[in-house]
PDB file of N, CA and C in Angstrom:
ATOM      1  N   UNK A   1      -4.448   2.206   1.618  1.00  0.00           N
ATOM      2  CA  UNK A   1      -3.088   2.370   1.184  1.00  0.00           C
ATOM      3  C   UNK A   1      -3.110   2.737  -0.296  1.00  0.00           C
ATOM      4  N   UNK A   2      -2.230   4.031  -0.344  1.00  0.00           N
ATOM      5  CA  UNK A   2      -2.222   3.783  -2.404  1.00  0.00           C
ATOM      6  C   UNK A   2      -1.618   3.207  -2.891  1.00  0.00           C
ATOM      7  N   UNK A   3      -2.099   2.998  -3.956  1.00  0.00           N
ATOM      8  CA  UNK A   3      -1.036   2.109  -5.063  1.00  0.00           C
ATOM      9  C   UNK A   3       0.358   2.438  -5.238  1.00  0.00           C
ATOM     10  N   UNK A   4       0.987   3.807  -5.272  1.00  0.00           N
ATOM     11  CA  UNK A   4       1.990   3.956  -5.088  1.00  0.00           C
ATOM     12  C   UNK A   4       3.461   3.325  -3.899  1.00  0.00           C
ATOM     13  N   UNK A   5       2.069   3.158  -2.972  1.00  0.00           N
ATOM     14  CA  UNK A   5       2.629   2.981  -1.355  1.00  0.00           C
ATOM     15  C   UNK A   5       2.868   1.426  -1.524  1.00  0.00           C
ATOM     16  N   UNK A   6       2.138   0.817  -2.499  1.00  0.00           N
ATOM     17  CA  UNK A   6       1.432  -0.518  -2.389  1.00  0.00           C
ATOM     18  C   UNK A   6       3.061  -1.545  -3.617  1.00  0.00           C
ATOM     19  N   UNK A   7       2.902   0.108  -4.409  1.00  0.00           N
ATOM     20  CA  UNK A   7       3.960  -0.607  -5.190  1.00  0.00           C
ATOM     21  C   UNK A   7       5.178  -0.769  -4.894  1.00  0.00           C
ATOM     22  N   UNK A   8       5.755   0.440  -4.019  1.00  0.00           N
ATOM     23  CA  UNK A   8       6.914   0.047  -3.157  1.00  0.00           C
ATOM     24  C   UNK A   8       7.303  -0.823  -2.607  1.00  0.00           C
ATOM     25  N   UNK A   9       6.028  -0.886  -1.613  1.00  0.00           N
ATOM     26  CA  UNK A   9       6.254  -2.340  -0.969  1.00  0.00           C
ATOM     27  C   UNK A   9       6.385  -3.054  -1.361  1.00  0.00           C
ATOM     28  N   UNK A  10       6.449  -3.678  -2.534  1.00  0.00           N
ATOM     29  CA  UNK A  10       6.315  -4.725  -3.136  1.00  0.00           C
ATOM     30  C   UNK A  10       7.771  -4.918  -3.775  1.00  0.00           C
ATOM     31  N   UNK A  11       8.490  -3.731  -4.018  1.00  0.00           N
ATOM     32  CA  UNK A  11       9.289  -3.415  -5.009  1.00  0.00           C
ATOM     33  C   UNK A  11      10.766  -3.365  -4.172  1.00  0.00           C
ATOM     34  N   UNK A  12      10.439  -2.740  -2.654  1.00  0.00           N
ATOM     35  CA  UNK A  12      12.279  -2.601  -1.841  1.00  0.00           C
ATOM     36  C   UNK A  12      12.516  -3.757  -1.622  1.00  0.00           C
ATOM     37  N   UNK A  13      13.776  -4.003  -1.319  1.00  0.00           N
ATOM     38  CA  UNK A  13      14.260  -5.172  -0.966  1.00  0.00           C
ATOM     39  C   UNK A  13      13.785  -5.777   0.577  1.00  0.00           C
ATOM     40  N   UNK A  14      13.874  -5.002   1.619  1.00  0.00           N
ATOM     41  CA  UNK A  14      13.319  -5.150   2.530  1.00  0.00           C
ATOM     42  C   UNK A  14      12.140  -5.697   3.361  1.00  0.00           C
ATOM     43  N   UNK A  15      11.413  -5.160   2.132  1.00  0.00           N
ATOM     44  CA  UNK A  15      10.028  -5.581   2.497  1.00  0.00           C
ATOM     45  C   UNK A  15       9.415  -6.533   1.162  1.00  0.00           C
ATOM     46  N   UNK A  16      10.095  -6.572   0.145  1.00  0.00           N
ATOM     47  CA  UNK A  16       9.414  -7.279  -1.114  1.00  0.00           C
ATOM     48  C   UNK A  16       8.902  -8.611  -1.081  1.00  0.00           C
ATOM     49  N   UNK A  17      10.207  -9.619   0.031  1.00  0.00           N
ATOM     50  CA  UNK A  17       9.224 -10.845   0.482  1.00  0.00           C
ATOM     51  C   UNK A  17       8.396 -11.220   0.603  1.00  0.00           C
ATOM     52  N   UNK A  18       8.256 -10.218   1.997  1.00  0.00           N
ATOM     53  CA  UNK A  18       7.124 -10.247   3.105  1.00  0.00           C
ATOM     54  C   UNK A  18       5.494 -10.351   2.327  1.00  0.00           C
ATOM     55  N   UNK A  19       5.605  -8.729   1.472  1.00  0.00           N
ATOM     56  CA  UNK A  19       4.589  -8.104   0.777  1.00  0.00           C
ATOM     57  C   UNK A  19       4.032  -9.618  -0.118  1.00  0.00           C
ATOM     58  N   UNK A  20       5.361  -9.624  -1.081  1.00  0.00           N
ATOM     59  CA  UNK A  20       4.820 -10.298  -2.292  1.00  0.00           C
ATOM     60  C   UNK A  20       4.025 -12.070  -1.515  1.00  0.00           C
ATOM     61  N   UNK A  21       4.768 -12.031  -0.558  1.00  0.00           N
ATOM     62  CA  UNK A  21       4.051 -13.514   0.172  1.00  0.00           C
ATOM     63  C   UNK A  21       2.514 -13.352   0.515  1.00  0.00           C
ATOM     64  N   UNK A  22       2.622 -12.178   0.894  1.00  0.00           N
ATOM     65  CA  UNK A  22       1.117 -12.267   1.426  1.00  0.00           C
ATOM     66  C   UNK A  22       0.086 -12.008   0.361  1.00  0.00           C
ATOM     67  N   UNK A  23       0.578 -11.172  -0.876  1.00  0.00           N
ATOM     68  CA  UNK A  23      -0.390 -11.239  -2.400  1.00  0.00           C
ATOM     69  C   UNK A  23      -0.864 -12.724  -2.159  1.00  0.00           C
ATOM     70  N   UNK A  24       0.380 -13.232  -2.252  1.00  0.00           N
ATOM     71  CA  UNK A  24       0.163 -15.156  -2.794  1.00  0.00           C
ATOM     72  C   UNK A  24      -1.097 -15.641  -1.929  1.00  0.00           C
ATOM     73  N   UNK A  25      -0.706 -15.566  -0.383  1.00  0.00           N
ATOM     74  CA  UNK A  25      -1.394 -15.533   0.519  1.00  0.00           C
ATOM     75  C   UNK A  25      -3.197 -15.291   0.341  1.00  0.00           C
ATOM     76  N   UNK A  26      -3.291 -13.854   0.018  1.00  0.00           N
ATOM     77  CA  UNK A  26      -4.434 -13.479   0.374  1.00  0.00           C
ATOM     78  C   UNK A  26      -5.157 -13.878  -1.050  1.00  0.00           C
ATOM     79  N   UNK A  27      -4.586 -13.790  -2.187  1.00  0.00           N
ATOM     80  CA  UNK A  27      -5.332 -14.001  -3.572  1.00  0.00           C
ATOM     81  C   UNK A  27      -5.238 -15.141  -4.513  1.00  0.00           C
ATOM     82  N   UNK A  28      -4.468 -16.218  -3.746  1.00  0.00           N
ATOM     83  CA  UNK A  28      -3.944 -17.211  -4.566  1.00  0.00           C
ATOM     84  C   UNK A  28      -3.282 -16.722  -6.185  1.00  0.00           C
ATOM     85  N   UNK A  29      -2.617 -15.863  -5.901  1.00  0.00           N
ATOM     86  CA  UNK A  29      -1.299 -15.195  -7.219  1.00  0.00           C
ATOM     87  C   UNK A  29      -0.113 -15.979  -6.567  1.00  0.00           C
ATOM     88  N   UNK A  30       0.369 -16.038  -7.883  1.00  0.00           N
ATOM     89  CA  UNK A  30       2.220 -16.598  -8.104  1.00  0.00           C
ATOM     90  C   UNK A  30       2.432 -15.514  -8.527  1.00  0.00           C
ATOM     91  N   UNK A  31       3.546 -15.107  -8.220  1.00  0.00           N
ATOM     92  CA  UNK A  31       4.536 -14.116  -8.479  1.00  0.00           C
ATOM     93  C   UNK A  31       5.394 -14.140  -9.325  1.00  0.00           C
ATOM     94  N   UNK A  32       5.945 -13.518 -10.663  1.00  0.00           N
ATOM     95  CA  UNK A  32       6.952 -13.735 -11.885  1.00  0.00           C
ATOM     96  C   UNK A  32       7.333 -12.546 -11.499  1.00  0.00           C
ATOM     97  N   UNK A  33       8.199 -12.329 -12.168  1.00  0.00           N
ATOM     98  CA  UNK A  33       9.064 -11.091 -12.464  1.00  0.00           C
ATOM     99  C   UNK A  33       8.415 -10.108 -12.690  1.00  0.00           C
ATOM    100  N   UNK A  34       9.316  -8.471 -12.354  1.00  0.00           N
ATOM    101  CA  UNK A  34       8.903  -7.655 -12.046  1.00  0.00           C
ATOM    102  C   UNK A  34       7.387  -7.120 -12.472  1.00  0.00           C
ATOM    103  N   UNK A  35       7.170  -7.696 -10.585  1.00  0.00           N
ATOM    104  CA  UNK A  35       5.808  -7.250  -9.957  1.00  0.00           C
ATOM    105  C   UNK A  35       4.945  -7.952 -10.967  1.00  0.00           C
ATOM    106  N   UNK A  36       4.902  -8.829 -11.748  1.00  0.00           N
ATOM    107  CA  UNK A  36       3.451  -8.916 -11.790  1.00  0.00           C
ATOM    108  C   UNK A  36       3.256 -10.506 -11.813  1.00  0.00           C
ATOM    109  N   UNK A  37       1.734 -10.825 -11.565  1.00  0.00           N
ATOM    110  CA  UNK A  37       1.408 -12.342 -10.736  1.00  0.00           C
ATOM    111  C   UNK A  37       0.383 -12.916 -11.982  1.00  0.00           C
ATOM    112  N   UNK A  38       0.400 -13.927 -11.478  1.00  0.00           N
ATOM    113  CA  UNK A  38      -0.415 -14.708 -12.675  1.00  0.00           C
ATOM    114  C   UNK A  38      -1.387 -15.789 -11.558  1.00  0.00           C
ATOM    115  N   UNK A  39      -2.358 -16.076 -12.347  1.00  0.00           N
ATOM    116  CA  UNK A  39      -3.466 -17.089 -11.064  1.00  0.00           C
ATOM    117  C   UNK A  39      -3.355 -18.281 -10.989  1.00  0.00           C
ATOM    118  N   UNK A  40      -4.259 -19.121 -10.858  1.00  0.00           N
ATOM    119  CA  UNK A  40      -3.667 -20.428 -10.535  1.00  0.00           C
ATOM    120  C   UNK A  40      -3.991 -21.062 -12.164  1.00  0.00           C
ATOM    121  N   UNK A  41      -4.755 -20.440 -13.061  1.00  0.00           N
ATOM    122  CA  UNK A  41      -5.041 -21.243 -14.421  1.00  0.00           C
ATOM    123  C   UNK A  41      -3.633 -19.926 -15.820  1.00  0.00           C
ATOM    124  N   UNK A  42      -2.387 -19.366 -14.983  1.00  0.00           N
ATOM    125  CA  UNK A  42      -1.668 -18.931 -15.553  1.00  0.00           C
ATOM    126  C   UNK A  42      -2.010 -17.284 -16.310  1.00  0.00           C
ATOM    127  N   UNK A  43      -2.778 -16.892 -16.119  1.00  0.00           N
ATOM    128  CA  UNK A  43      -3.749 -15.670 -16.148  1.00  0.00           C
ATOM    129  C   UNK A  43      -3.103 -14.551 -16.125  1.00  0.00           C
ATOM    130  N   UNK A  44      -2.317 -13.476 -16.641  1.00  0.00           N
ATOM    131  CA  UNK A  44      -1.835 -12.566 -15.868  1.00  0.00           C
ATOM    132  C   UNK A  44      -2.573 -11.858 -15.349  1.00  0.00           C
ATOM    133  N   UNK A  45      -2.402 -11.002 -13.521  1.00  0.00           N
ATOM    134  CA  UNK A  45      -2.914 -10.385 -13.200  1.00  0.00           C
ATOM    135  C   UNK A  45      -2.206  -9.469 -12.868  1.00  0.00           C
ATOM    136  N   UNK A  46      -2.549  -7.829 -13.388  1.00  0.00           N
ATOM    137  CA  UNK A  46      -1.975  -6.635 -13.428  1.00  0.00           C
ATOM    138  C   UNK A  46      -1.709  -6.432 -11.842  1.00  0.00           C
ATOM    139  N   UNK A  47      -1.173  -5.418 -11.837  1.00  0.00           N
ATOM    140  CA  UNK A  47      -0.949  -5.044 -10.702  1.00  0.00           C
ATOM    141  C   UNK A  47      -1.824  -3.946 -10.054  1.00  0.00           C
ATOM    142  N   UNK A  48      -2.311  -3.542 -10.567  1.00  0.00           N
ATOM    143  CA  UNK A  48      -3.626  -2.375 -10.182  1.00  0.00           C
ATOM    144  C   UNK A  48      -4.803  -3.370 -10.014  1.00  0.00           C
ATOM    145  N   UNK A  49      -4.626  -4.413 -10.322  1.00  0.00           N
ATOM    146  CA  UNK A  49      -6.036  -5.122 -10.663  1.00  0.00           C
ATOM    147  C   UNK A  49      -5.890  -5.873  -8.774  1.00  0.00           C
ATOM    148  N   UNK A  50      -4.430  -6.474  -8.584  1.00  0.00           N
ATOM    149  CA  UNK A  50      -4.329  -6.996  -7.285  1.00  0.00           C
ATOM    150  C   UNK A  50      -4.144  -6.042  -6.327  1.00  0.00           C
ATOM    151  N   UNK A  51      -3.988  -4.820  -6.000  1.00  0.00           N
ATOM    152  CA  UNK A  51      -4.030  -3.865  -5.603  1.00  0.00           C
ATOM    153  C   UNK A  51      -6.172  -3.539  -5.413  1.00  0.00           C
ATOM    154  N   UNK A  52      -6.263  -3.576  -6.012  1.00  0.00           N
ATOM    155  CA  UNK A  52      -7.912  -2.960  -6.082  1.00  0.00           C
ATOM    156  C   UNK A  52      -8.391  -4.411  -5.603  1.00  0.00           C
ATOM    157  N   UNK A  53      -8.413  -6.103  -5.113  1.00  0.00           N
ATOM    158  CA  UNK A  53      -8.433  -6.663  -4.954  1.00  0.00           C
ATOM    159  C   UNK A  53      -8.589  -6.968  -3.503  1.00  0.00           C
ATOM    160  N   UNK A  54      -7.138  -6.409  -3.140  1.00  0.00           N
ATOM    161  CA  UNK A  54      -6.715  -6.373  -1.872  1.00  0.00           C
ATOM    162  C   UNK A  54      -7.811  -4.930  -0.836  1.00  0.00           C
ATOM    163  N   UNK A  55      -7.635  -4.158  -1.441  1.00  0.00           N
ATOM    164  CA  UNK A  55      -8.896  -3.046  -0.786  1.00  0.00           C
ATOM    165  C   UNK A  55     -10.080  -3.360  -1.149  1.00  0.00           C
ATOM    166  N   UNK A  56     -10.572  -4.240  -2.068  1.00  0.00           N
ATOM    167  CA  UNK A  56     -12.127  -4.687  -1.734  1.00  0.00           C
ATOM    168  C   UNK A  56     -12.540  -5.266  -0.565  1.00  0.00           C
ATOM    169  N   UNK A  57     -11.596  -5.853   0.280  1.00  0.00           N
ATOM    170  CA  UNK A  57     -11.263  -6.861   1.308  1.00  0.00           C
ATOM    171  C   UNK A  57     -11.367  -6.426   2.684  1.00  0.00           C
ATOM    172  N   UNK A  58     -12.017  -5.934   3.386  1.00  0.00           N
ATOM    173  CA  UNK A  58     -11.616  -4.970   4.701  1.00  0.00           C
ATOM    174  C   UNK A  58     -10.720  -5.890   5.612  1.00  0.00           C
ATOM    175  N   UNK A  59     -10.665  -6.872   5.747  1.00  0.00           N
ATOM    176  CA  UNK A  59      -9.711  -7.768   6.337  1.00  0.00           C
ATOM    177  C   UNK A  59      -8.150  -7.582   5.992  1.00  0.00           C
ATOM    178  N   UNK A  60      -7.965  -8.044   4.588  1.00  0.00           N
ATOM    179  CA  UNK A  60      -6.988  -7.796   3.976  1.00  0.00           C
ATOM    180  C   UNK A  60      -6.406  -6.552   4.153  1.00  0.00           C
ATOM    181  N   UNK A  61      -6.970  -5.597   3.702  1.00  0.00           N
ATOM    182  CA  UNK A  61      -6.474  -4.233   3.616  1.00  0.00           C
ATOM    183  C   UNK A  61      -5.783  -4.077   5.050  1.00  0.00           C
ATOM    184  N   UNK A  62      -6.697  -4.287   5.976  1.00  0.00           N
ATOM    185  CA  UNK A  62      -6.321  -4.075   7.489  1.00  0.00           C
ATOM    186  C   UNK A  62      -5.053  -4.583   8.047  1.00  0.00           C
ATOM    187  N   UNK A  63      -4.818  -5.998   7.399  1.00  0.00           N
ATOM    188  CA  UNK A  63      -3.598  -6.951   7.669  1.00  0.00           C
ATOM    189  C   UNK A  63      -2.485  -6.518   6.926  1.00  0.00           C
ATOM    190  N   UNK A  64      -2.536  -5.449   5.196  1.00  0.00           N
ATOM    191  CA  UNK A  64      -1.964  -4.909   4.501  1.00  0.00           C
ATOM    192  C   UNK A  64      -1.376  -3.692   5.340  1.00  0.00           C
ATOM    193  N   UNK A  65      -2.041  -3.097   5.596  1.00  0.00           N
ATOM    194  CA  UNK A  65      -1.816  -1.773   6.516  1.00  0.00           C
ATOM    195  C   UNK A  65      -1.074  -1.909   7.442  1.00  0.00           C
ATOM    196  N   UNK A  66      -1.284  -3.088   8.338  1.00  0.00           N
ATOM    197  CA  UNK A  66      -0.796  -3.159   9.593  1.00  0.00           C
ATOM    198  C   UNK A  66       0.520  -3.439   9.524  1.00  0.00           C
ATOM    199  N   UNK A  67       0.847  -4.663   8.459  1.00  0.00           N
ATOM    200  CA  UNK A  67       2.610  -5.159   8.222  1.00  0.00           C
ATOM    201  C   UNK A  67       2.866  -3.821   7.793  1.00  0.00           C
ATOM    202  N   UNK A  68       2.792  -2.931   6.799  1.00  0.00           N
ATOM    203  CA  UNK A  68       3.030  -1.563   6.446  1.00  0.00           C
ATOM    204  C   UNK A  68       3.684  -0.849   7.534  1.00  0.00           C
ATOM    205  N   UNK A  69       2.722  -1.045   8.262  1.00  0.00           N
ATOM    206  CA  UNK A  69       3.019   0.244   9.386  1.00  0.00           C
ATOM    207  C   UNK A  69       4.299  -0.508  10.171  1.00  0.00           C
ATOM    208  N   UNK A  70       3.895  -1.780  10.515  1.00  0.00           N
ATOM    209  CA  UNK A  70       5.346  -1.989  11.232  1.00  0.00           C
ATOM    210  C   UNK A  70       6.962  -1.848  10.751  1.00  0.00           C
ATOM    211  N   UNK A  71       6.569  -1.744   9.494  1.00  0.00           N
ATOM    212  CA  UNK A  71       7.886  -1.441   8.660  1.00  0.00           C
ATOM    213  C   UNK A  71       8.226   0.147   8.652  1.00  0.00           C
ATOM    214  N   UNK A  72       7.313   0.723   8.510  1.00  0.00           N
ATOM    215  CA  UNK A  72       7.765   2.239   8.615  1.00  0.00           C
ATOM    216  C   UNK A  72       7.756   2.621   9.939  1.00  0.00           C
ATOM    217  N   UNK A  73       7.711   2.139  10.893  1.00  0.00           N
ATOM    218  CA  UNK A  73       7.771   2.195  12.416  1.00  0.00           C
ATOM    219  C   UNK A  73       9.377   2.005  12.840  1.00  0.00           C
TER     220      UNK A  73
END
């Protein structure tokens, strides 16, 4: 998925929940205001950085992709 695709999701109303739950989910990030997450010792983490995170992951990515697709379905 690109980052572009990655940032949307994150960003419509529709899907921003879903998305931003499963960041939390898959990377142990908290979520602050617009789009960007911090770790569990308060850390900020960029958003390209959790993005490139999430595709190191073949699991993740796969589970990323898949909610994706059901939304544009």
């Amino acid at each position: 998925m690109t980052f572009s695709t990655f940032k949307q999701l994150l960003s419509q109303p529709g899907t921003s929940a879903e998305f931003i739950g499963l960041v939390e989910h898959l990377l142990n990030l908290r979520p602050e205001a617009d789009l960007r997450f911090v770790d569990a010792a308060g850390h900020a983490v960029e958003l390209e950085e959790v993005h490139y995170r999430i595709q190191g992951q073949a699991a993740w990515q796969a589970t990323l992709y898949n909610r994706a697709m059901n939304h544009i379905r």
